[in-house]
PDB file of N, CA and C in Angstrom:
ATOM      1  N   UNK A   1     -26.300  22.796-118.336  1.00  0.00           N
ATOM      2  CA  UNK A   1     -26.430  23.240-119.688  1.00  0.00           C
ATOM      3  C   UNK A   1     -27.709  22.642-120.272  1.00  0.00           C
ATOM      4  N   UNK A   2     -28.418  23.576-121.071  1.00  0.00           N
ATOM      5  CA  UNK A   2     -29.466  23.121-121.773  1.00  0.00           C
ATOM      6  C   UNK A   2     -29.579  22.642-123.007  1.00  0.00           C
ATOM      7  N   UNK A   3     -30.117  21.692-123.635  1.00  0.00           N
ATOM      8  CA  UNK A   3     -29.646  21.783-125.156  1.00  0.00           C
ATOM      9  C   UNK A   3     -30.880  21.470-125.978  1.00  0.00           C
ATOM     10  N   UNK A   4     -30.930  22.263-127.271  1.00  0.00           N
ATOM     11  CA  UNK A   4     -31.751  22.139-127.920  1.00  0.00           C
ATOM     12  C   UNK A   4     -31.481  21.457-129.431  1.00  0.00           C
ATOM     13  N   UNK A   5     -32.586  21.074-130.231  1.00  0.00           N
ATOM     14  CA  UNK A   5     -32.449  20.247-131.427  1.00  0.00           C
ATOM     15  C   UNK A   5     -33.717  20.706-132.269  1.00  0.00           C
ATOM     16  N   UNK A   6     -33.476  21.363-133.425  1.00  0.00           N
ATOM     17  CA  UNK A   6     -33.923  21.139-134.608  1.00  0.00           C
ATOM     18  C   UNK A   6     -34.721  20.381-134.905  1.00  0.00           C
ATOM     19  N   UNK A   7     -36.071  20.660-135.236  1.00  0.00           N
ATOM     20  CA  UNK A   7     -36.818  19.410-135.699  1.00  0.00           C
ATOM     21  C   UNK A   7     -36.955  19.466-137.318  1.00  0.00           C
ATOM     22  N   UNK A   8     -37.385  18.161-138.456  1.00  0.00           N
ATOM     23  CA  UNK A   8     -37.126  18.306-139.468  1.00  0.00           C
ATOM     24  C   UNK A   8     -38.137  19.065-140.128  1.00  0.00           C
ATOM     25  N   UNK A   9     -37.570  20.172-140.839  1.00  0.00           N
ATOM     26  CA  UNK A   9     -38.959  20.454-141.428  1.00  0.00           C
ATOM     27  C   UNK A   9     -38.689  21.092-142.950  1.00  0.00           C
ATOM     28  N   UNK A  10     -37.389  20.557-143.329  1.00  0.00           N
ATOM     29  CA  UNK A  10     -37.106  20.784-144.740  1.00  0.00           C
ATOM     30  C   UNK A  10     -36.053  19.646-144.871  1.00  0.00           C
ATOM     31  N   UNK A  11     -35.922  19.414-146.161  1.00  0.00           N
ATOM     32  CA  UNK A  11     -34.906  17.889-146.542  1.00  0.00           C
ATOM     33  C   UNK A  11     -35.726  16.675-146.453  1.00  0.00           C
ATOM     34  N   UNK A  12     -35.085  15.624-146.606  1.00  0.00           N
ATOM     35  CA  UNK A  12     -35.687  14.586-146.874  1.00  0.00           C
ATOM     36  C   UNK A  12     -36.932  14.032-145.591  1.00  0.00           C
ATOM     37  N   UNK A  13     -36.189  14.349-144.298  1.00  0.00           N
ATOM     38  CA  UNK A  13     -37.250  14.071-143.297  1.00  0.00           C
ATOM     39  C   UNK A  13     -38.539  14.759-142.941  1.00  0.00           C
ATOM     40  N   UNK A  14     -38.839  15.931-143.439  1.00  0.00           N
ATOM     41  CA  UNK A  14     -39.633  16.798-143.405  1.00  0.00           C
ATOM     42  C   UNK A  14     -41.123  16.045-143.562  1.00  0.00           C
ATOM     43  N   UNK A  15     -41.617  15.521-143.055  1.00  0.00           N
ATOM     44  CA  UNK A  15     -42.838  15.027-142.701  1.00  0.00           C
ATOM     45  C   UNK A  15     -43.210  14.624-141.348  1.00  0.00           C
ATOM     46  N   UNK A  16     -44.303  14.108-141.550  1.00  0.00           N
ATOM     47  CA  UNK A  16     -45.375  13.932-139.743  1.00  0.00           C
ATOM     48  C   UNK A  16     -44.239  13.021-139.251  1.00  0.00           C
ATOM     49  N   UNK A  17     -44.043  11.853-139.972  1.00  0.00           N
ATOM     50  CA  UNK A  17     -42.769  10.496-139.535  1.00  0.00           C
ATOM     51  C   UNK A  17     -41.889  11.198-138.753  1.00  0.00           C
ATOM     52  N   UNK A  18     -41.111  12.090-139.646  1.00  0.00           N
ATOM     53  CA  UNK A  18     -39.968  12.612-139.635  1.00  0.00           C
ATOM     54  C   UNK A  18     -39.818  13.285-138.377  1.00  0.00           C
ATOM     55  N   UNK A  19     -40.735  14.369-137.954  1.00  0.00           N
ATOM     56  CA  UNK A  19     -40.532  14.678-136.988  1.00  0.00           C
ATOM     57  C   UNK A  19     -41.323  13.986-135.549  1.00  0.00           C
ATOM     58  N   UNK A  20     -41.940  13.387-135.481  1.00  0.00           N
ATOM     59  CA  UNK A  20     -42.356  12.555-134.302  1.00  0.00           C
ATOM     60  C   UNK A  20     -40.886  11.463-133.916  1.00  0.00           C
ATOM     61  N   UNK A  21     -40.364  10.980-135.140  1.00  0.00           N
ATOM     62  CA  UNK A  21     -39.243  10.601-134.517  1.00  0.00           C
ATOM     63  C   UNK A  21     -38.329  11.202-134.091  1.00  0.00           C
ATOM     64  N   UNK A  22     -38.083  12.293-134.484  1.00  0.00           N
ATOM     65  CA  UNK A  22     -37.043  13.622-133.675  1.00  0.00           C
ATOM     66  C   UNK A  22     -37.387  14.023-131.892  1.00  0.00           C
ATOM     67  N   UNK A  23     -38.866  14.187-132.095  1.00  0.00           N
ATOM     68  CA  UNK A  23     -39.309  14.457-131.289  1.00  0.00           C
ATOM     69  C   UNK A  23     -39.382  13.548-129.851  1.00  0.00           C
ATOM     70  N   UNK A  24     -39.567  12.463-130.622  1.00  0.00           N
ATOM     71  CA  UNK A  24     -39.473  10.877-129.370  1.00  0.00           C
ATOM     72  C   UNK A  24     -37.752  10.443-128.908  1.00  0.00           C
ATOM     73  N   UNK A  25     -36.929  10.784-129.885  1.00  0.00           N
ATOM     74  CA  UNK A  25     -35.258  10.449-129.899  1.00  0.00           C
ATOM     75  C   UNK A  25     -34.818  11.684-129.368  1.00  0.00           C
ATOM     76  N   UNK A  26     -35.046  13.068-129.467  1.00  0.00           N
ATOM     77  CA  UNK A  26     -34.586  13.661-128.476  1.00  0.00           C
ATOM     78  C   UNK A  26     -35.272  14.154-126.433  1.00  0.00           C
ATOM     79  N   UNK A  27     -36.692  13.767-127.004  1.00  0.00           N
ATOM     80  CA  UNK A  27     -36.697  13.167-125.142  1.00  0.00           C
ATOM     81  C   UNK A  27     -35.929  11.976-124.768  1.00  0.00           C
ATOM     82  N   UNK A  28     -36.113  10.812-125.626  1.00  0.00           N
ATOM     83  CA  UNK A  28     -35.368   9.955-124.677  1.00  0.00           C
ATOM     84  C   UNK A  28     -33.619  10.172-124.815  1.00  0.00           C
ATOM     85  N   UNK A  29     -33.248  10.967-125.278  1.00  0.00           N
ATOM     86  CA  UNK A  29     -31.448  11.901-125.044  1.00  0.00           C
ATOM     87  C   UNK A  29     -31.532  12.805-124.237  1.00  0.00           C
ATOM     88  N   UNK A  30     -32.702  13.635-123.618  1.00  0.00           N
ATOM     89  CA  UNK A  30     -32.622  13.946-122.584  1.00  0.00           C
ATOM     90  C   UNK A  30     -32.603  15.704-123.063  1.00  0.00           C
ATOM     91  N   UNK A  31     -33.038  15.646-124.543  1.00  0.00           N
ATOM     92  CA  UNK A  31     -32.901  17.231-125.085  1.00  0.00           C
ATOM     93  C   UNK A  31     -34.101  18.010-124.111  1.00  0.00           C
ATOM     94  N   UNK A  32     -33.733  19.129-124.092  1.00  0.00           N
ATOM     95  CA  UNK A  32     -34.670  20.135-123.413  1.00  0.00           C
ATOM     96  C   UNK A  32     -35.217  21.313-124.198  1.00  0.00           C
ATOM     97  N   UNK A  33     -34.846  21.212-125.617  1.00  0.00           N
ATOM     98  CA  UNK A  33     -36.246  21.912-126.285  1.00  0.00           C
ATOM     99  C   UNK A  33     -36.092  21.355-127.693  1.00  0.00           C
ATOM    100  N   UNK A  34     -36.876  21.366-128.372  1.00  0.00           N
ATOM    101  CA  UNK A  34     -36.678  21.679-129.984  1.00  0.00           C
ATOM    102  C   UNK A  34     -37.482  22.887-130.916  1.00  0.00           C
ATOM    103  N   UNK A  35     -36.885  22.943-131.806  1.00  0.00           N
ATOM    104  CA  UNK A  35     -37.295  24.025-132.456  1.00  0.00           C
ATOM    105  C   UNK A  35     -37.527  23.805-134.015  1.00  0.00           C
ATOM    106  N   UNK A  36     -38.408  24.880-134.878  1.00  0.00           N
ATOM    107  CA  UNK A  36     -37.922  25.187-136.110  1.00  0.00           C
ATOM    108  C   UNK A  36     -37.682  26.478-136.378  1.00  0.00           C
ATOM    109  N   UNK A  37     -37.392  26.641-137.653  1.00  0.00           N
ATOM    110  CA  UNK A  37     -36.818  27.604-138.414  1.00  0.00           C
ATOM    111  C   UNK A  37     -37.762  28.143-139.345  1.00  0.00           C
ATOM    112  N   UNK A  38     -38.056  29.477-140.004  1.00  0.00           N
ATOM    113  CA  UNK A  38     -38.959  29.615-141.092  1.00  0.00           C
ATOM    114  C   UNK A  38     -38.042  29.857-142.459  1.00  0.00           C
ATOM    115  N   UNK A  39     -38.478  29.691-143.445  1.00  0.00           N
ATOM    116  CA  UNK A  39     -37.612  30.068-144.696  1.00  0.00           C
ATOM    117  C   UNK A  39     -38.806  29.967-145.544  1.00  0.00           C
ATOM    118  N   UNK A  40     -39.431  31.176-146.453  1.00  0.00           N
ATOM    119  CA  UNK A  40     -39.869  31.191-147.249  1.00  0.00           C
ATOM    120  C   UNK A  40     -39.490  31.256-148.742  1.00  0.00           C
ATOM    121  N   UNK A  41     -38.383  31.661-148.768  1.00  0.00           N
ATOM    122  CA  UNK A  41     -37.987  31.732-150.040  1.00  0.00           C
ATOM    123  C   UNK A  41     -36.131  31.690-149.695  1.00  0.00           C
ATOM    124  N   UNK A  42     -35.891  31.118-151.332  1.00  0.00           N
ATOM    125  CA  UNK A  42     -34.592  30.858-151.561  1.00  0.00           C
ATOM    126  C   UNK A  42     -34.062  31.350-152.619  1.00  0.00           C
ATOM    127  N   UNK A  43     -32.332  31.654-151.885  1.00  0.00           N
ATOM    128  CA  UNK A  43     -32.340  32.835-152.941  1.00  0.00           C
ATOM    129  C   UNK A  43     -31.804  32.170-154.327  1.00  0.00           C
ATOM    130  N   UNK A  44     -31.799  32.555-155.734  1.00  0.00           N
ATOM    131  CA  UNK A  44     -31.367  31.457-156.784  1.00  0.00           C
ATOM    132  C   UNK A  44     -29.852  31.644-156.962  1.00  0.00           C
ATOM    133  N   UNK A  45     -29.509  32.604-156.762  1.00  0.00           N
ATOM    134  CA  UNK A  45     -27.983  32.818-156.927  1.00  0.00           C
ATOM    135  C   UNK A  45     -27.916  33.548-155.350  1.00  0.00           C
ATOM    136  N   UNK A  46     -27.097  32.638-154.434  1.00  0.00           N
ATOM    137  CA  UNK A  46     -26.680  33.654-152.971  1.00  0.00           C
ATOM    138  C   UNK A  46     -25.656  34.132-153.553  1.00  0.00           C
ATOM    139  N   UNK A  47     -24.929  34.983-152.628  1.00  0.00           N
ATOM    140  CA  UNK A  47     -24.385  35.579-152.287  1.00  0.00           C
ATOM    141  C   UNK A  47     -22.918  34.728-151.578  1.00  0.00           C
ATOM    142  N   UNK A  48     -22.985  34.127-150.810  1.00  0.00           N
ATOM    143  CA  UNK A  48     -22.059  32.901-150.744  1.00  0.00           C
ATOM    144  C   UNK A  48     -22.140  31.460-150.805  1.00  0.00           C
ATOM    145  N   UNK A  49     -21.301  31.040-151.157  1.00  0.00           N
ATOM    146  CA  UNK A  49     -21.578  29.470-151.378  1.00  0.00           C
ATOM    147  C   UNK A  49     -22.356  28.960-149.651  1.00  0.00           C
ATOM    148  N   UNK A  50     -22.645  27.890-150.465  1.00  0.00           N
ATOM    149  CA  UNK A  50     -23.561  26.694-148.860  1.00  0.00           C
ATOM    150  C   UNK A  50     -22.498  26.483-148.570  1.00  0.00           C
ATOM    151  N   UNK A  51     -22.424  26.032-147.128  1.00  0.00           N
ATOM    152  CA  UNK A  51     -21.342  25.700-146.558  1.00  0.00           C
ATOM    153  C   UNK A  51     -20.945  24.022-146.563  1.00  0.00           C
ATOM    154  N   UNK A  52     -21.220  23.566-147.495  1.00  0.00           N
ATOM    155  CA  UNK A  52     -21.371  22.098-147.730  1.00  0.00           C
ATOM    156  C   UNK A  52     -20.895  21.688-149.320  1.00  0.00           C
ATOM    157  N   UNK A  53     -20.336  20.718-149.426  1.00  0.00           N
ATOM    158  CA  UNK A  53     -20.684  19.869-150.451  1.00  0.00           C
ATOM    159  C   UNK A  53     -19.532  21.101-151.495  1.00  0.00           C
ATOM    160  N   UNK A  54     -20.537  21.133-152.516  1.00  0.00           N
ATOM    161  CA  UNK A  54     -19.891  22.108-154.088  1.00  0.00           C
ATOM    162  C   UNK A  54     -20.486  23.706-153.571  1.00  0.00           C
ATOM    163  N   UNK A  55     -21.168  24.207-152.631  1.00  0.00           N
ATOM    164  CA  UNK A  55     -21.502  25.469-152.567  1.00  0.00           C
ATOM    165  C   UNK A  55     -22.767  26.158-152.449  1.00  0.00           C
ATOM    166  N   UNK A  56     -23.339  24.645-153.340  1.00  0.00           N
ATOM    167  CA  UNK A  56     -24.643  24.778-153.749  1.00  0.00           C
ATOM    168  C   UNK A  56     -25.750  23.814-152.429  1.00  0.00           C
ATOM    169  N   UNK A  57     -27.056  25.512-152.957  1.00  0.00           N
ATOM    170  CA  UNK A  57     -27.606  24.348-151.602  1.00  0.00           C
ATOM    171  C   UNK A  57     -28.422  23.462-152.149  1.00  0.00           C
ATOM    172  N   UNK A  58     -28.904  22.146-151.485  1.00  0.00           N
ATOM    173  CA  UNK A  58     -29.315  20.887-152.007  1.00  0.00           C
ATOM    174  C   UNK A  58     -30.818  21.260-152.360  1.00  0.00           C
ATOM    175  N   UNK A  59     -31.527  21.052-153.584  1.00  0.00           N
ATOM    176  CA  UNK A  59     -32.678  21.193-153.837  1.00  0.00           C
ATOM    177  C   UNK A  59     -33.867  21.076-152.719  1.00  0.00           C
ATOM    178  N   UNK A  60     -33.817  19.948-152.005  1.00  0.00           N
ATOM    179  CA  UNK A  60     -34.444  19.481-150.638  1.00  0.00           C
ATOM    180  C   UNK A  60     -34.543  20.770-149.679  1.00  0.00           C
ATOM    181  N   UNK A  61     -33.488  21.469-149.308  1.00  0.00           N
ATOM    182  CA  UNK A  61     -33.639  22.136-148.764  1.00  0.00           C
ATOM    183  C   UNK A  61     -34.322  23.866-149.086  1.00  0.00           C
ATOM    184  N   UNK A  62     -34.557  23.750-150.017  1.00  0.00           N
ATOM    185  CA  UNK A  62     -35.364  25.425-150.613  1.00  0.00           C
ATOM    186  C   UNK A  62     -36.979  25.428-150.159  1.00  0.00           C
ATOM    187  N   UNK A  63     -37.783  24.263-150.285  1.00  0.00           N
ATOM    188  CA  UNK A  63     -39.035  24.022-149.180  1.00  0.00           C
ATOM    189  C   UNK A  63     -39.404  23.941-148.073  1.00  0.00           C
ATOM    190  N   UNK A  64     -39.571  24.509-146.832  1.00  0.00           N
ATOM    191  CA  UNK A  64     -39.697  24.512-145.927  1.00  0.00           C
ATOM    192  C   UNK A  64     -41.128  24.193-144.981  1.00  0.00           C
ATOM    193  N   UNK A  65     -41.254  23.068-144.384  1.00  0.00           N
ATOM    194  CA  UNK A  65     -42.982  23.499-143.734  1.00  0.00           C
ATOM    195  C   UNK A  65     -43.189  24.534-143.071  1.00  0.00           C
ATOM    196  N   UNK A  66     -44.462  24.909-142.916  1.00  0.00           N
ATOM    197  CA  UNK A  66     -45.013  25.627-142.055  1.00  0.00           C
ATOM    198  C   UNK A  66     -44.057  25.597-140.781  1.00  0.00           C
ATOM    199  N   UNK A  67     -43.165  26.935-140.218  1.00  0.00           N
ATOM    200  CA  UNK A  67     -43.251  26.326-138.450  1.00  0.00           C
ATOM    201  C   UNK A  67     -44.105  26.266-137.657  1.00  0.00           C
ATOM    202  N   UNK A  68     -45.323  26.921-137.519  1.00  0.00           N
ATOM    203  CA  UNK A  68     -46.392  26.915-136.326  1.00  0.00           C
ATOM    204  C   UNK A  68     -47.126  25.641-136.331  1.00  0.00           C
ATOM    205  N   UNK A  69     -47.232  25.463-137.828  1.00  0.00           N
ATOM    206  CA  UNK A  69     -47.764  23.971-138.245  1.00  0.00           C
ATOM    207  C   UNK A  69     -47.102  22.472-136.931  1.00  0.00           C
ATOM    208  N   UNK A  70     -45.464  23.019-137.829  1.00  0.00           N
ATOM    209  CA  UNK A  70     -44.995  21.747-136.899  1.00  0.00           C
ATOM    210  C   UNK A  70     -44.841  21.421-135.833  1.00  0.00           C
ATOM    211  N   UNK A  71     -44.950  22.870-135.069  1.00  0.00           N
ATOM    212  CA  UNK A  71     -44.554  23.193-133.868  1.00  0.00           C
ATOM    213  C   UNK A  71     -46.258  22.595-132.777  1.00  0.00           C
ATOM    214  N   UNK A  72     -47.052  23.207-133.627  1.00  0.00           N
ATOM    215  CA  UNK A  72     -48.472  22.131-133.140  1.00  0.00           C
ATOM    216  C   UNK A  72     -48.130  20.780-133.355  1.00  0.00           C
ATOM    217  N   UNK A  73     -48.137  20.171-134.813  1.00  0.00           N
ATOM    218  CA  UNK A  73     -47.653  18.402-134.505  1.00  0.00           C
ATOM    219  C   UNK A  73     -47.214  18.037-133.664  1.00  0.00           C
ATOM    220  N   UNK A  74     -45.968  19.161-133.252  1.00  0.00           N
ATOM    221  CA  UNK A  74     -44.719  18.363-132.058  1.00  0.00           C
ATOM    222  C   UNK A  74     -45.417  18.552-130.769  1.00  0.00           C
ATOM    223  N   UNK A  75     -46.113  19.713-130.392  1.00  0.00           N
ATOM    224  CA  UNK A  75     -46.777  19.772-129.307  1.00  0.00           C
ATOM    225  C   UNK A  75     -48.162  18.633-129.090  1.00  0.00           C
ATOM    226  N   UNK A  76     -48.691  18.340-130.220  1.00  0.00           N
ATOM    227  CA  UNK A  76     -49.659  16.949-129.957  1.00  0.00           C
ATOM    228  C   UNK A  76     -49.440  15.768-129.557  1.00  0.00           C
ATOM    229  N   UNK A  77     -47.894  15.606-129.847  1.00  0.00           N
ATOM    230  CA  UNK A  77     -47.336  14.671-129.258  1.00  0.00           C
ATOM    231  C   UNK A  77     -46.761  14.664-127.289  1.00  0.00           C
ATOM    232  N   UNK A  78     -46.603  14.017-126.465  1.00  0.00           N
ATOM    233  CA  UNK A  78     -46.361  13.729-125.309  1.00  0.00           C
ATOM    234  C   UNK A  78     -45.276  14.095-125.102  1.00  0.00           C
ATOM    235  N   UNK A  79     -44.472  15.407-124.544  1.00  0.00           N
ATOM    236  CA  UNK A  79     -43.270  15.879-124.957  1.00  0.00           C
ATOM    237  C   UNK A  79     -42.491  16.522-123.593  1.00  0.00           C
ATOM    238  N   UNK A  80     -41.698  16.741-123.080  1.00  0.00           N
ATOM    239  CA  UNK A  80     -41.301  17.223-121.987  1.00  0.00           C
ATOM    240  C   UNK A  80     -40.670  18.814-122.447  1.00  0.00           C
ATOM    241  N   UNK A  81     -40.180  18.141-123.719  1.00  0.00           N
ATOM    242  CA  UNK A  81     -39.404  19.493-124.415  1.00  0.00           C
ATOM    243  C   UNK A  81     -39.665  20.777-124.624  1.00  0.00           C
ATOM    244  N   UNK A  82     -39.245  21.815-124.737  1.00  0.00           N
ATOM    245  CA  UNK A  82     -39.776  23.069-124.700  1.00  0.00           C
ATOM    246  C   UNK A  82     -39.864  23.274-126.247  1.00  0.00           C
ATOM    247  N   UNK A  83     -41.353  24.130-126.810  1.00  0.00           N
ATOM    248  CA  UNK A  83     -40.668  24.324-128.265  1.00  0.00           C
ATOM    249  C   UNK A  83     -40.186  25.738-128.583  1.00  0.00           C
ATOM    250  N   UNK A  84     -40.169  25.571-129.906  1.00  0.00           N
ATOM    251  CA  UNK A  84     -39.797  27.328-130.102  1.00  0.00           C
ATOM    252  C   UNK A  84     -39.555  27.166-131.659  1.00  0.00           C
ATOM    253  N   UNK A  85     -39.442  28.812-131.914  1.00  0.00           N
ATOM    254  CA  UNK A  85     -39.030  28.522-133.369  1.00  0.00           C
ATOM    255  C   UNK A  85     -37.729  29.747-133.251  1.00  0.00           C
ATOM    256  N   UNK A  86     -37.011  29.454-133.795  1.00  0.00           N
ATOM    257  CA  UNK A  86     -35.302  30.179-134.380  1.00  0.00           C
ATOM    258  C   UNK A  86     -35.970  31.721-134.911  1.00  0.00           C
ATOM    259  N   UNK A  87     -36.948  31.557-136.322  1.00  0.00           N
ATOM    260  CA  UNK A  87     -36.969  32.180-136.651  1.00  0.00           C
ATOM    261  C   UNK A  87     -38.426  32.141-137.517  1.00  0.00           C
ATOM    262  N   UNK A  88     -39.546  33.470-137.475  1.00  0.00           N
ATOM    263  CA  UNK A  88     -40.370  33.720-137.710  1.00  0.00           C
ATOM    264  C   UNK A  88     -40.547  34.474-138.994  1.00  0.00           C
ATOM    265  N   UNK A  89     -40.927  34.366-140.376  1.00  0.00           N
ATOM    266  CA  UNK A  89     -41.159  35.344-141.110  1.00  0.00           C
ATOM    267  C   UNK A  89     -42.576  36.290-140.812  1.00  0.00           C
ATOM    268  N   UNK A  90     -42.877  36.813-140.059  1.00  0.00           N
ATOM    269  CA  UNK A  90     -44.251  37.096-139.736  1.00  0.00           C
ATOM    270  C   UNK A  90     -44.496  38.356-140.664  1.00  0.00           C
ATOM    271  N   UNK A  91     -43.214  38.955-140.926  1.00  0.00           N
ATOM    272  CA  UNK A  91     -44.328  39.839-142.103  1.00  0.00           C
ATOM    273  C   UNK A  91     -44.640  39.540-143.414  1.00  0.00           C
ATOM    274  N   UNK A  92     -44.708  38.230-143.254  1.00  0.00           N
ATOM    275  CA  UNK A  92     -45.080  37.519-144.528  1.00  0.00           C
ATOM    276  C   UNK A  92     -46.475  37.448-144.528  1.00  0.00           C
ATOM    277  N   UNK A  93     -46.996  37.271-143.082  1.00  0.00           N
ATOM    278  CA  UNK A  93     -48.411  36.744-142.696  1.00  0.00           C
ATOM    279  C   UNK A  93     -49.388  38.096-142.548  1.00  0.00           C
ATOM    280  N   UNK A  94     -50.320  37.521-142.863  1.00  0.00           N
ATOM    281  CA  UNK A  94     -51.659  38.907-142.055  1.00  0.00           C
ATOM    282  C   UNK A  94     -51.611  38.971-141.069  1.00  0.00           C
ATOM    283  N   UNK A  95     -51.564  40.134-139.879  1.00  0.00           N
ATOM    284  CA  UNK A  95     -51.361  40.180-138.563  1.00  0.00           C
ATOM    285  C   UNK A  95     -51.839  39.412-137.716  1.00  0.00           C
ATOM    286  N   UNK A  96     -53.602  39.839-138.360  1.00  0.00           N
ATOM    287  CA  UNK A  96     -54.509  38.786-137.319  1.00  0.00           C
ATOM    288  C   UNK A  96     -54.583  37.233-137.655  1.00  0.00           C
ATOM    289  N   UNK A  97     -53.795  36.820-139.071  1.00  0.00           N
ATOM    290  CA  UNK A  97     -53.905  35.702-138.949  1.00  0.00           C
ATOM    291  C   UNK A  97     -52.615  35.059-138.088  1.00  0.00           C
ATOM    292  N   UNK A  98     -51.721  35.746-137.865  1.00  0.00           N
ATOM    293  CA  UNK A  98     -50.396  35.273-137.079  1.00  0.00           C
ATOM    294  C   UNK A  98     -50.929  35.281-136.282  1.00  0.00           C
ATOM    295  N   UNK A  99     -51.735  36.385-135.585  1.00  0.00           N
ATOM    296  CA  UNK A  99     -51.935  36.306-134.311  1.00  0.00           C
ATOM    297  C   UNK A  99     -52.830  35.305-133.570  1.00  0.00           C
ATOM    298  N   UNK A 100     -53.744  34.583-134.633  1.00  0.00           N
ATOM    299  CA  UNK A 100     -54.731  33.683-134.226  1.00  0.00           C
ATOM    300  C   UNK A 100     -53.369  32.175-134.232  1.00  0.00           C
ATOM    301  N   UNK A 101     -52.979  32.136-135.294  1.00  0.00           N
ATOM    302  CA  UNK A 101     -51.582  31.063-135.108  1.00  0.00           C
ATOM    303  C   UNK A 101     -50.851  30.727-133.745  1.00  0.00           C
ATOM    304  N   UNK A 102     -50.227  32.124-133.236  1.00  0.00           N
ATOM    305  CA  UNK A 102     -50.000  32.227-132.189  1.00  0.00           C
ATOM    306  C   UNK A 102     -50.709  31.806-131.164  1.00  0.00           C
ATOM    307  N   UNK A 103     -51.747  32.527-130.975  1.00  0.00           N
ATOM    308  CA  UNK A 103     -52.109  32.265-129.976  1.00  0.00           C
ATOM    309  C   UNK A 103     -53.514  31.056-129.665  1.00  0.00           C
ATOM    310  N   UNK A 104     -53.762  30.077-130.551  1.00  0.00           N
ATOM    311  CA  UNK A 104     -54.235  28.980-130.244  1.00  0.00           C
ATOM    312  C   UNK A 104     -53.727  27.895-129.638  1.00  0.00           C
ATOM    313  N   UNK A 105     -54.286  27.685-128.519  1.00  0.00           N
ATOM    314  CA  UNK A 105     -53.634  26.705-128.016  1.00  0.00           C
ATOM    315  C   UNK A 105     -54.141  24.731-128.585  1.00  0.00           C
ATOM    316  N   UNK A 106     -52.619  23.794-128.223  1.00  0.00           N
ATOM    317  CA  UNK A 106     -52.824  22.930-128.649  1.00  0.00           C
ATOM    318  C   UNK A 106     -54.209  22.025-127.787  1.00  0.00           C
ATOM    319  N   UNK A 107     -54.144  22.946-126.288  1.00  0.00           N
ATOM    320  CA  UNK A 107     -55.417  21.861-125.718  1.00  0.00           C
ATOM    321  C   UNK A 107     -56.518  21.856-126.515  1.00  0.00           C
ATOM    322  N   UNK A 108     -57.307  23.370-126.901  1.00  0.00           N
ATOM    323  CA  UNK A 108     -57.876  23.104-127.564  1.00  0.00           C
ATOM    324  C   UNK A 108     -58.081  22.341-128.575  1.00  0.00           C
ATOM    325  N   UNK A 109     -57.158  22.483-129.664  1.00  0.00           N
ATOM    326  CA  UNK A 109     -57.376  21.378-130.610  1.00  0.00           C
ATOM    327  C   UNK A 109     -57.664  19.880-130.106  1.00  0.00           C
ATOM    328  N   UNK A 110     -56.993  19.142-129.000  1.00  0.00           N
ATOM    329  CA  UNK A 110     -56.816  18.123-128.917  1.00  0.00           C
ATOM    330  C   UNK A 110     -58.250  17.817-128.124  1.00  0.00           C
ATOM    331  N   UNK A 111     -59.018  18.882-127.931  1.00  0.00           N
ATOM    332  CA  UNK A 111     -60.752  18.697-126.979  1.00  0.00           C
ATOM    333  C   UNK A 111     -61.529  18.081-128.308  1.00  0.00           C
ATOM    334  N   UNK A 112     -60.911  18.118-129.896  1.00  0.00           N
ATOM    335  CA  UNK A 112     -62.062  18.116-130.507  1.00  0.00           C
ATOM    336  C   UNK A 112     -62.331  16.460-130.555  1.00  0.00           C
TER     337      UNK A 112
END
């Protein structure tokens, strides 16, 4: 079985910290990928309660980072893990700018 983990990228951990330690605590558990999620917007009144707490979802969570963003951080780091993201809003984005997102790789960056 394979298992994957969430990296933080909304709530209180949602920073560089935040996820390099996700990232370092689930190689050494032996996780085999992590991922994020995209969420651009939140809705002000859902449709059903959060599944937590009073219903309501926690302020923390209506901001979301970038995923390609984090998904580079996590890849700059020394990682065995596979990444990925859950979920993409891409028609949020300009085509060709997704597509340059996509498809840059982290070696490059890390030549500069």
């Amino acid at each position: 079985m394979r298992l994957g983990l969430a990296l933080p990228t909304f709530g209180s951990a949602a920073r560089p910290e935040g996820i390099l330690r996700v990232c370092r605590t689930a190689e050494d558990m032996g996780y085999d990928s992590l991922w994020t999620g995209d969420r651009v917007l939140a809705p002000p009144v859902p449709g059903a309660p959060y599944p937590s707490g009073d219903g309501e979802m926690p302020r923390a969570y209506e901001n979301h980072m970038d995923p390609l963003v984090a998904l580079t951080f996590a890849a700059s780091h020394p990682t065995r893990a596979q990444l990925g993201t859950s979920t993409l809003n891409g028609l949020w984005l300009p085509p060709i700018m997704l597509a340059r997102a996509l498809t840059t790789s982290t070696s490059s960056v890390g030549d500069v």
